[in-house]
Protein backbone atom coordinates (compact mmCIF):
# COMPACT_ATOMS: atom_id res chain seq x y z
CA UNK A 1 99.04 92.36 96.42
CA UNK A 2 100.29 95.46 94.62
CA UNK A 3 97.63 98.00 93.51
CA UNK A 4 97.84 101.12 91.60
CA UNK A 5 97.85 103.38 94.66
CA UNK A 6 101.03 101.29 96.03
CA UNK A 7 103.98 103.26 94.88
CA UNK A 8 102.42 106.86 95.45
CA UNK A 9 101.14 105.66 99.36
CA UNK A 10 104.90 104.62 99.60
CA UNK A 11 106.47 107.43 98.49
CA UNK A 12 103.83 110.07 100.64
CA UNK A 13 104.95 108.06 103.67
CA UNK A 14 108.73 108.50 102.87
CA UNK A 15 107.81 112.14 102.74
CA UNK A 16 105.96 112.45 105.52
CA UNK A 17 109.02 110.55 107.52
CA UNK A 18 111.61 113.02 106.02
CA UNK A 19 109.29 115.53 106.83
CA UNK A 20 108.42 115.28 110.30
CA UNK A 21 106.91 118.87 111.19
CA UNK A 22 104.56 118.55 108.04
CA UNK A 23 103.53 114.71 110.19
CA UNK A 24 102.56 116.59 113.34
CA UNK A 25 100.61 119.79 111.82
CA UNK A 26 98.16 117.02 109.91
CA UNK A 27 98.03 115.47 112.99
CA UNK A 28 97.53 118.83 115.30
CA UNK A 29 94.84 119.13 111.90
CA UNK A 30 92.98 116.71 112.86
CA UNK A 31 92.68 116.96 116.23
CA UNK A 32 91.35 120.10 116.53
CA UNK A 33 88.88 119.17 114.01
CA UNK A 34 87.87 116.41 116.17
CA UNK A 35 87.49 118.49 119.26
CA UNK A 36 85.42 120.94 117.26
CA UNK A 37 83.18 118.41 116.00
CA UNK A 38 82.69 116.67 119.27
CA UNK A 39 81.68 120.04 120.98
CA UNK A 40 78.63 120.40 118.62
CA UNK A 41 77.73 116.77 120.24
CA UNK A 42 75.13 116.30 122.98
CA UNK A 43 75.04 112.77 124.55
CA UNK A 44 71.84 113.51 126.84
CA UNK A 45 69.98 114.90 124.11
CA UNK A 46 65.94 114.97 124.08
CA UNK A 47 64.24 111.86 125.31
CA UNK A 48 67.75 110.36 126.63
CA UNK A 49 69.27 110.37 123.22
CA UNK A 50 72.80 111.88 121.73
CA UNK A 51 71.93 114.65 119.33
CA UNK A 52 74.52 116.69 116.91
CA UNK A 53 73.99 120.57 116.00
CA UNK A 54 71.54 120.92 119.24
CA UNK A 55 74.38 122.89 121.01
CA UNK A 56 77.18 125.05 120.06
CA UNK A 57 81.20 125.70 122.12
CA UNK A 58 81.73 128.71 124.21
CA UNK A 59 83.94 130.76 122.72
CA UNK A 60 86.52 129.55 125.67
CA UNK A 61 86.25 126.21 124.85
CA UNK A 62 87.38 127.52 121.21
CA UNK A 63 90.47 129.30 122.25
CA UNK A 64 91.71 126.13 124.42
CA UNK A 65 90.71 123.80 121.62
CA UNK A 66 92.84 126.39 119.35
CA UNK A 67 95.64 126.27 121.38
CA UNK A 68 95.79 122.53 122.18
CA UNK A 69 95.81 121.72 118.59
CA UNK A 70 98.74 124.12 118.35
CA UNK A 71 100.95 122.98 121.16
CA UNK A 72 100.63 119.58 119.25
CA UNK A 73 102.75 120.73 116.35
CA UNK A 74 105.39 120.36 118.49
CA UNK A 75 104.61 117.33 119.84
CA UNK A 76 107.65 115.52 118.94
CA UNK A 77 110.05 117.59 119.49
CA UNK A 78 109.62 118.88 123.32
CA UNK A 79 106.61 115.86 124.34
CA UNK A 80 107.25 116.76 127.69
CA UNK A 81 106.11 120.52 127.47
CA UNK A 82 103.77 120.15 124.59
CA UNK A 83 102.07 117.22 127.52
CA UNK A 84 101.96 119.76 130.20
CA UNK A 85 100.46 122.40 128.43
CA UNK A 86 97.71 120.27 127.31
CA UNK A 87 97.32 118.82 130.54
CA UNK A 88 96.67 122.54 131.65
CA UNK A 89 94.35 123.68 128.99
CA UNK A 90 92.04 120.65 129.62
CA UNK A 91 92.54 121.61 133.24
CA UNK A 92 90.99 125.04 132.82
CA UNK A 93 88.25 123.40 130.51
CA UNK A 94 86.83 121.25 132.81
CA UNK A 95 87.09 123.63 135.63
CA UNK A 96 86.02 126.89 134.14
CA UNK A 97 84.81 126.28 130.89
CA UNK A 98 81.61 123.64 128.78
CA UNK A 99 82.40 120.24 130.55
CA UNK A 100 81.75 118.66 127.41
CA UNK A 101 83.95 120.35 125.24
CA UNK A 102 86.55 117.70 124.08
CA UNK A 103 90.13 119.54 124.74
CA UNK A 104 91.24 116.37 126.83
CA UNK A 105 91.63 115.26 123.25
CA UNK A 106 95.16 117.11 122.88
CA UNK A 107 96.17 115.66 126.55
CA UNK A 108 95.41 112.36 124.51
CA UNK A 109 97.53 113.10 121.56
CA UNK A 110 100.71 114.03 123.84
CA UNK A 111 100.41 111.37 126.42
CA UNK A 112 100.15 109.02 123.42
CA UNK A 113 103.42 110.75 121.61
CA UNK A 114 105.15 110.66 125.59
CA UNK A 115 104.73 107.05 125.48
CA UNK A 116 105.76 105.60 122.66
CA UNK A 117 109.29 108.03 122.88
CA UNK A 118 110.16 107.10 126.21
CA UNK A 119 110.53 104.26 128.38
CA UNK A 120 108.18 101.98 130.35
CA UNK A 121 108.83 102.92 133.51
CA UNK A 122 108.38 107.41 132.46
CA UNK A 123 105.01 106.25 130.43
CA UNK A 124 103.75 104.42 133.86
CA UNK A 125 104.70 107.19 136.01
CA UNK A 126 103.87 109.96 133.53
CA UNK A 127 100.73 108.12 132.64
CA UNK A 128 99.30 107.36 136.04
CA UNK A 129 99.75 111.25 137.15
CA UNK A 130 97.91 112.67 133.98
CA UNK A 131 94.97 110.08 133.99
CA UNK A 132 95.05 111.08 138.28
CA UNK A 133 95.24 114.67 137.82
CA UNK A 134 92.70 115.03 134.91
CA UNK A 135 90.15 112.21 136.22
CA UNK A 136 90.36 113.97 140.04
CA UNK A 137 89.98 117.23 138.88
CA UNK A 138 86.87 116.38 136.81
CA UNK A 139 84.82 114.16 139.06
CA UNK A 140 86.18 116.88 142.33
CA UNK A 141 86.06 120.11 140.32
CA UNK A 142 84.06 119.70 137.57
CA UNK A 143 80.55 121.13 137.41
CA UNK A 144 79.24 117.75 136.31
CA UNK A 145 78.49 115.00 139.08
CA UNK A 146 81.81 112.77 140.05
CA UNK A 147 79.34 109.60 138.42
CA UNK A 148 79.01 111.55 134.69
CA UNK A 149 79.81 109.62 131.78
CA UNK A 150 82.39 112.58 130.47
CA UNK A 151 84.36 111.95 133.98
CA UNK A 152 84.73 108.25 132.70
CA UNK A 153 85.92 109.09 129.35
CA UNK A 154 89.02 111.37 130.20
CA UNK A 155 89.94 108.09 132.36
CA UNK A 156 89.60 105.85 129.59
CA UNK A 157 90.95 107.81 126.83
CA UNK A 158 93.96 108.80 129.03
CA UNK A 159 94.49 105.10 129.85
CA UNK A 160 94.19 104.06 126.32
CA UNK A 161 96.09 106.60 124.96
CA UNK A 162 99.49 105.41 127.36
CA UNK A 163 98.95 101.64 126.57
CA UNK A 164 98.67 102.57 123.10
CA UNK A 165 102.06 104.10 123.30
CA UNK A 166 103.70 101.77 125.11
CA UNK A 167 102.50 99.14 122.42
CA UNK A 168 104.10 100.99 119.81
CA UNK A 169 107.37 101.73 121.13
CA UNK A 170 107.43 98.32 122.40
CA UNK A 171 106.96 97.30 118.69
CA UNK A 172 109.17 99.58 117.16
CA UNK A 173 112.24 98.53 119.53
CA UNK A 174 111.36 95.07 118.63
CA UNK A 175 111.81 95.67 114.82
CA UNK A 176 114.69 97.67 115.21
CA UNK A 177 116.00 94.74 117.71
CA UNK A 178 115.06 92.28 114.47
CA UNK A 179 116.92 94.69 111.58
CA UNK A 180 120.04 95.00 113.53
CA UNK A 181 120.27 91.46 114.32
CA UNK A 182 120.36 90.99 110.98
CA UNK A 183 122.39 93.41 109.43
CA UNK A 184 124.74 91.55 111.95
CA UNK A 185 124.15 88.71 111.00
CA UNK A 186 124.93 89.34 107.33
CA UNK A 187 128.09 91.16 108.40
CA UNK A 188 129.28 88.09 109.80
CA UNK A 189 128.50 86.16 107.04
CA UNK A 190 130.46 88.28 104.89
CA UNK A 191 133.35 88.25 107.10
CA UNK A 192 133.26 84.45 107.60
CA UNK A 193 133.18 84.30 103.61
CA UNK A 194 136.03 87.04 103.37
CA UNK A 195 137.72 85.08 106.42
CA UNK A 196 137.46 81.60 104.76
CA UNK A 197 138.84 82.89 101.26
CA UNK A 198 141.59 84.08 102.19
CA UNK A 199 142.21 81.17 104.47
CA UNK A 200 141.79 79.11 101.00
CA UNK A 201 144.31 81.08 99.16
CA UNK A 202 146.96 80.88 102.02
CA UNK A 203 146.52 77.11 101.98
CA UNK A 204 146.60 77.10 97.63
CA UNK A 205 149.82 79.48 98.11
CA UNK A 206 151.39 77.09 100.60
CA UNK A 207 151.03 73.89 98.65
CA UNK A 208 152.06 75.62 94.88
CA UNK A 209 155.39 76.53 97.31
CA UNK A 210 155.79 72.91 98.00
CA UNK A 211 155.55 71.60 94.68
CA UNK A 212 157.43 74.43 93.15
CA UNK A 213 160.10 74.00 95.89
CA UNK A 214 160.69 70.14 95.89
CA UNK A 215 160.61 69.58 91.64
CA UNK A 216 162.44 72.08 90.58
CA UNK A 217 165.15 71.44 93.43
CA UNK A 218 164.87 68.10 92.32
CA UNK A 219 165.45 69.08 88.45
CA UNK A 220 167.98 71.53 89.37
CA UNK A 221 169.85 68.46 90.86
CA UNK A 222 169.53 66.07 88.23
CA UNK A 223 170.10 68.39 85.78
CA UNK A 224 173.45 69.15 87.10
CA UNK A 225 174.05 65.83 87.19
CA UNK A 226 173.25 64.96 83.65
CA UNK A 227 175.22 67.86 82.73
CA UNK A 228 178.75 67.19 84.47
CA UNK A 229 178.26 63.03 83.29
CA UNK A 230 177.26 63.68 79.71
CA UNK A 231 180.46 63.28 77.65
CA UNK A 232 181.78 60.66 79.75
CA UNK A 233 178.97 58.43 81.25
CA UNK A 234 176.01 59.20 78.95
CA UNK A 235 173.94 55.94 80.71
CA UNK A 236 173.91 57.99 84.25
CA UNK A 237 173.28 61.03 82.18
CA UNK A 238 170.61 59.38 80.51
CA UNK A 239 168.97 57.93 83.72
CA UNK A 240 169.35 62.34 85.15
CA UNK A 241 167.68 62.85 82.26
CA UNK A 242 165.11 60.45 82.89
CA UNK A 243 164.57 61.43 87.03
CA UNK A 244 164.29 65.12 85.11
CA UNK A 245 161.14 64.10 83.00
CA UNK A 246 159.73 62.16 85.95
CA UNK A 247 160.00 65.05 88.06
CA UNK A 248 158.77 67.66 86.25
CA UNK A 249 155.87 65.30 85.16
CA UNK A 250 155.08 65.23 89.05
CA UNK A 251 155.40 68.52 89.46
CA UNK A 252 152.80 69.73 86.63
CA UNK A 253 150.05 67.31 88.20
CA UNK A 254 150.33 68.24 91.11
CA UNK A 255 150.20 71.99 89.92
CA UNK A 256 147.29 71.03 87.95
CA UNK A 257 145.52 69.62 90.88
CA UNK A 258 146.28 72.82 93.11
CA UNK A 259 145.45 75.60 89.93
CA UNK A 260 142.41 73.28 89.59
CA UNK A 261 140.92 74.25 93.04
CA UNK A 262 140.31 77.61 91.46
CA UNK A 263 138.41 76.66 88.79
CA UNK A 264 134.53 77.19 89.54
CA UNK A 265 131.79 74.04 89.76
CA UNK A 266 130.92 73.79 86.39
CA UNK A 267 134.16 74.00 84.82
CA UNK A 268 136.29 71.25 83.05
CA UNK A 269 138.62 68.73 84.12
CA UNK A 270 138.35 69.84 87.96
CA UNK A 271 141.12 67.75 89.98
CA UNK A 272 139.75 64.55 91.15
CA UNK A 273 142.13 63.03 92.99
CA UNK A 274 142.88 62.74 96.79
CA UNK A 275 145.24 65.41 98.00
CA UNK A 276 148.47 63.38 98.85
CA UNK A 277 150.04 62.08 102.31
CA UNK A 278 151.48 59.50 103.87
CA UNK A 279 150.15 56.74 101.72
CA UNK A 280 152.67 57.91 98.75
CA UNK A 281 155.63 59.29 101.13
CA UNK A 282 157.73 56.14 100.08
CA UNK A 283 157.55 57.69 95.91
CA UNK A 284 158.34 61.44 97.51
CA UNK A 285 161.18 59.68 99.31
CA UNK A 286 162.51 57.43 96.09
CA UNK A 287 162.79 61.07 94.28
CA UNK A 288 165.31 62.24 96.80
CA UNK A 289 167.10 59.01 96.63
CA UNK A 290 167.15 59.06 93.17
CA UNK A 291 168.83 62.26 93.20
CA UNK A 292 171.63 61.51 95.66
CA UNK A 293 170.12 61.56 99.16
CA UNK A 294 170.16 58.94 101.22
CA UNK A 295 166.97 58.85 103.32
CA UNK A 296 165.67 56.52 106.34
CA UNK A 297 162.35 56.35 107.03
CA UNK A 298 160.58 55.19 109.96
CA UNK A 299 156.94 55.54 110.60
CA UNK A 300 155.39 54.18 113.51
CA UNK A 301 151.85 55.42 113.87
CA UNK A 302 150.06 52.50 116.07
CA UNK A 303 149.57 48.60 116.78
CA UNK A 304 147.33 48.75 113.17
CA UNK A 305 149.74 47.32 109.91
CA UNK A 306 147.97 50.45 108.28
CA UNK A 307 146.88 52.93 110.62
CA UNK A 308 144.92 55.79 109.33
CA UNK A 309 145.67 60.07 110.15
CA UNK A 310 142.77 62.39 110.23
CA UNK A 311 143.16 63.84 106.28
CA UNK A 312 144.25 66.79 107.42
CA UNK A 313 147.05 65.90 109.22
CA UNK A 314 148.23 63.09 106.81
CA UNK A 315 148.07 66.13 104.22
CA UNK A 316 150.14 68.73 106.80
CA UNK A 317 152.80 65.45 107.55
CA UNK A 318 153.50 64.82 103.83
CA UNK A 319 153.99 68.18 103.04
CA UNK A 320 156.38 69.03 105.93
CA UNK A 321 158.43 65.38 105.04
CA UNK A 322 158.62 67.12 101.44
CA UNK A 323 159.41 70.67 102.30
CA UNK A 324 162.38 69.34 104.97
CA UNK A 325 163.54 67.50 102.81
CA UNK A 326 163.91 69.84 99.92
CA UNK A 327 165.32 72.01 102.36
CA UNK A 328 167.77 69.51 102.99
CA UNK A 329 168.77 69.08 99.55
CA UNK A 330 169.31 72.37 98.51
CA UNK A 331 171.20 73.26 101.75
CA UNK A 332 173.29 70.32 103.21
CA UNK A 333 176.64 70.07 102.29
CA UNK A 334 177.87 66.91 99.86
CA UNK A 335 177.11 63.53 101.17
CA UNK A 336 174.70 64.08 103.65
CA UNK A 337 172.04 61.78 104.73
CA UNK A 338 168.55 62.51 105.77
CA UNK A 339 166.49 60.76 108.68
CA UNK A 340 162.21 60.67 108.57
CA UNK A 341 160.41 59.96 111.71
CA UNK A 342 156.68 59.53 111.73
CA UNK A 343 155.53 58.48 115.37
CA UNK A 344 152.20 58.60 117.57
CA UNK A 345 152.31 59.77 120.83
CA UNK A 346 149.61 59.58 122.76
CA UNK A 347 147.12 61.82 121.21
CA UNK A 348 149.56 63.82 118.59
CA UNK A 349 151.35 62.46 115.67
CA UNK A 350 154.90 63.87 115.63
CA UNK A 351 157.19 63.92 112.78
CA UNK A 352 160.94 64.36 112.42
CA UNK A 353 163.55 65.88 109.82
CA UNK A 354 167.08 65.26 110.95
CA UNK A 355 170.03 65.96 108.93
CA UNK A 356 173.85 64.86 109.46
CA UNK A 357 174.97 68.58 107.44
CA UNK A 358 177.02 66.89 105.31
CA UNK A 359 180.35 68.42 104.68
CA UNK A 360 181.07 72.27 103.37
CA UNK A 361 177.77 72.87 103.88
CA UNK A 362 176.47 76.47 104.41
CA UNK A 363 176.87 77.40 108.04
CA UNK A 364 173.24 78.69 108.22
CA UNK A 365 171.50 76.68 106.09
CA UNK A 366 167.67 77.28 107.62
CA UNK A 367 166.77 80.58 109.41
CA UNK A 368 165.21 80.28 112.56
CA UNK A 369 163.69 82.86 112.60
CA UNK A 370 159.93 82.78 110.95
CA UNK A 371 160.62 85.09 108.83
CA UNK A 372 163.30 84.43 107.28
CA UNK A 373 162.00 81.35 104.68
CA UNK A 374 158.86 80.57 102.98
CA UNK A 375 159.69 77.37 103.75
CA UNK A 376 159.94 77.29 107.35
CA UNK A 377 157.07 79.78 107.24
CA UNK A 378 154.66 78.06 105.57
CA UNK A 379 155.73 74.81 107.71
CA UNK A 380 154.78 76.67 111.04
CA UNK A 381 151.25 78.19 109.53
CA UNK A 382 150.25 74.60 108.42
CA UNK A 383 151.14 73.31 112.03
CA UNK A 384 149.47 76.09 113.80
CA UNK A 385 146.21 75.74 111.66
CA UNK A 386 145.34 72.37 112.93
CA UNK A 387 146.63 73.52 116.83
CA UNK A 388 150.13 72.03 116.67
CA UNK A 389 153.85 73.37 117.05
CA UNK A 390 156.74 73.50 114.91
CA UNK A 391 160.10 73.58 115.78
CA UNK A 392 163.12 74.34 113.55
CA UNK A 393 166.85 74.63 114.26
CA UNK A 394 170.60 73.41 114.37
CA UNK A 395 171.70 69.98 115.71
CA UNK A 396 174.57 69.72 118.37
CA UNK A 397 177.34 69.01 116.20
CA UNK A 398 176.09 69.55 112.82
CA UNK A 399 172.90 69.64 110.30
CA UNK A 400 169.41 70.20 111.21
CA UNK A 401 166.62 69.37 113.44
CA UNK A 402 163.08 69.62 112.01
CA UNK A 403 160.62 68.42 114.73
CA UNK A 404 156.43 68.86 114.28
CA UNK A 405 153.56 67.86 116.92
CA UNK A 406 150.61 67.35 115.28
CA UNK A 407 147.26 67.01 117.41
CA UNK A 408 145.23 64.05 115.99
């Protein structure tokens, strides 16, 4: 509940926090105005009861009131010191000065301050020898009887004053313990957002370079066709033609489908179909057929007629099928034929791109190297991403040896 006070109590305690000396002079403030008060106090007043007024401080009392408060201005800042001096005023008071003078009161204050700045094991040690040293000296000292009631009270007040601390700076490093936990918490959230974004965009990148990569080789191809059979066979030419709309009709779907991923929840004709794999590779592998590759296909995945990959590596197969074999076409020499092994061993699925090389074609068709391709690139990075290899190179004499182990 919100009141009218709330935003000025707020904003004194931000002041008083940036302003830490101002924090202990109130405090040093008040304590000596609680010491004076309590030395006007009589607790064995007449007939047995406390009385105020009926007796004034000794003006040594004052002066180590005066200077207790004082020494707790810089409380904070050397608790150590400001405990010992206290310690020693209070010292002198119950030795040599009223008994019932209240300067233990600034011993309070420090051990209190001590405590909840340190550790446990300095407020037990610290605690136990100030609460000794005062309570012996009063009860052996003191002019007062080791039994009075004042004796008692500088062990209580000592004692509470240490558990007090501890409780605080037990609480404090528990909050602090609770705000960084989640500041890292929310740090890690960001980075597994940042981290799974960009993962997103790799994989959007990856299949726009497969699409991109197998249509318009494919329309490249049958293009050339249609152009060099025009004037003499216009039926073939026709037929290019027609492999041209048919590709480039498959390749704006599927571009539709992979652009649509971007588009946000609420936004219009968001892709609804499944993401493709082995289930169509017989229509990728017509495509290359139609334009002049001769491709076997063997897939041999388990006893089942129509055994079923995890989705993810039915979509990573399909996509490496496509991407060798568009490699294939744009790279093997004239007449060369194309081999497709899908197979399950034991616990990984492992698929196969083979090439004859065809003849003139180019010496180095496919880099080795991982960076020297998108295409092999992007190959290895899907591979890797669902803990599998990928292997790319040469055959012995001639063509080219895709080989992929995916973990199922």
């Amino acid at each position: 509940m919100t009141t009218p006070f709330g935003p000025s109590v707020a904003g004194t305690r931000q002041w008083l926090r940036a302003h830490p000396l101002v924090t202990d002079s109130l405090v040093a403030l008040g304590a000596f105005a609680t010491m004076l008060l309590g030395s006007f106090a009589d607790p064995h007043g007449p007939h047995g009861q406390p009385t105020f007024g009926t007796r004034v401080p000794h003006l040594l009392s004052l002066v180590l009131m005066v200077l207790a408060a004082a020494a707790l201005v810089l409380r904070r800042r050397h608790p150590r010191a400001v405990l010992a001096a206290t310690s020693a005023l209070t010292l002198t008071e119950l030795v040599t000065g009223e008994p019932r003078a209240p300067v233990a009161m600034g011993a309070v204050v420090a051990l209190y301050t001590l405590a909840s700045r340190t550790d446990r094991p300095t407020t037990w040690r610290v605690g136990l020898l100030t609460m000794a040293a005062l309570t012996g000296v009063a009860m052996l000292a003191g002019p007062l009887p080791w039994y009075a009631q004042e004796n008692l009270g500088v062990f209580a007040w000592t004692g509470m004053a240490a558990a007090a601390g501890d409780a605080v700076r037990s609480r404090r490093a528990f909050i602090d313990a609770i705000r960084e936990r989640a500041e890292r918490a929310e740090r890690t959230r960001e980075e597994e957002a940042r981290r799974r974004v960009a993962e997103e965009r790799l994989r959007i990148a990856r299949d726009l370079h497969d699409v991109v990569a197998h249509h318009i080789a494919l329309v490249n191809v049958q293009a050339g066709v249609a152009a060099h059979v025009m004037d003499k066979r216009p039926d073939q030419a026709k037929e290019a033609l027609a492999h041209v709309r048919e590709a480039s009709r498959s390749a704006l779907n599927e571009l539709r489908a992979t652009v649509g991923l971007l588009r946000q929840s609420g936004d219009p004709e968001a892709p609804t179909e499944p993401a493709p794999g082995l289930a169509v590779l017989d229509a990728l592998v017509d495509t290359f057929r139609h334009a002049g590759l001769p491709v076997d296909v063997i897939v041999q995945l388990g006893p089942d007629p129509e055994p079923a990959l995890p989705a993810a590596v039915d979509l990573v197969a399909y996509r490496v099928i496509q991407e060798a074999l568009t490699n294939v076409r744009k790279h093997a020499g004239p007449g060369a034929r194309a081999e497709v092994s899908v197979v399950r061993v034991g616990a990984s699925a492992e698929v196969t791109v083979l090439d004859d090389g065809g003849s003139g074609a180019d010496p180095s068709p496919q880099p080795v190297d991982p960076g020297g391709g998108h295409g092999l690139l992007g190959m290895r990075e899907r591979a890797g991403a669902l803990g599998g290899s990928c292997f790319a190179g040469p055959r012995y004499g001639g063509g080219y040896r895709v080989h992929v182990i995916l973990p199922m």
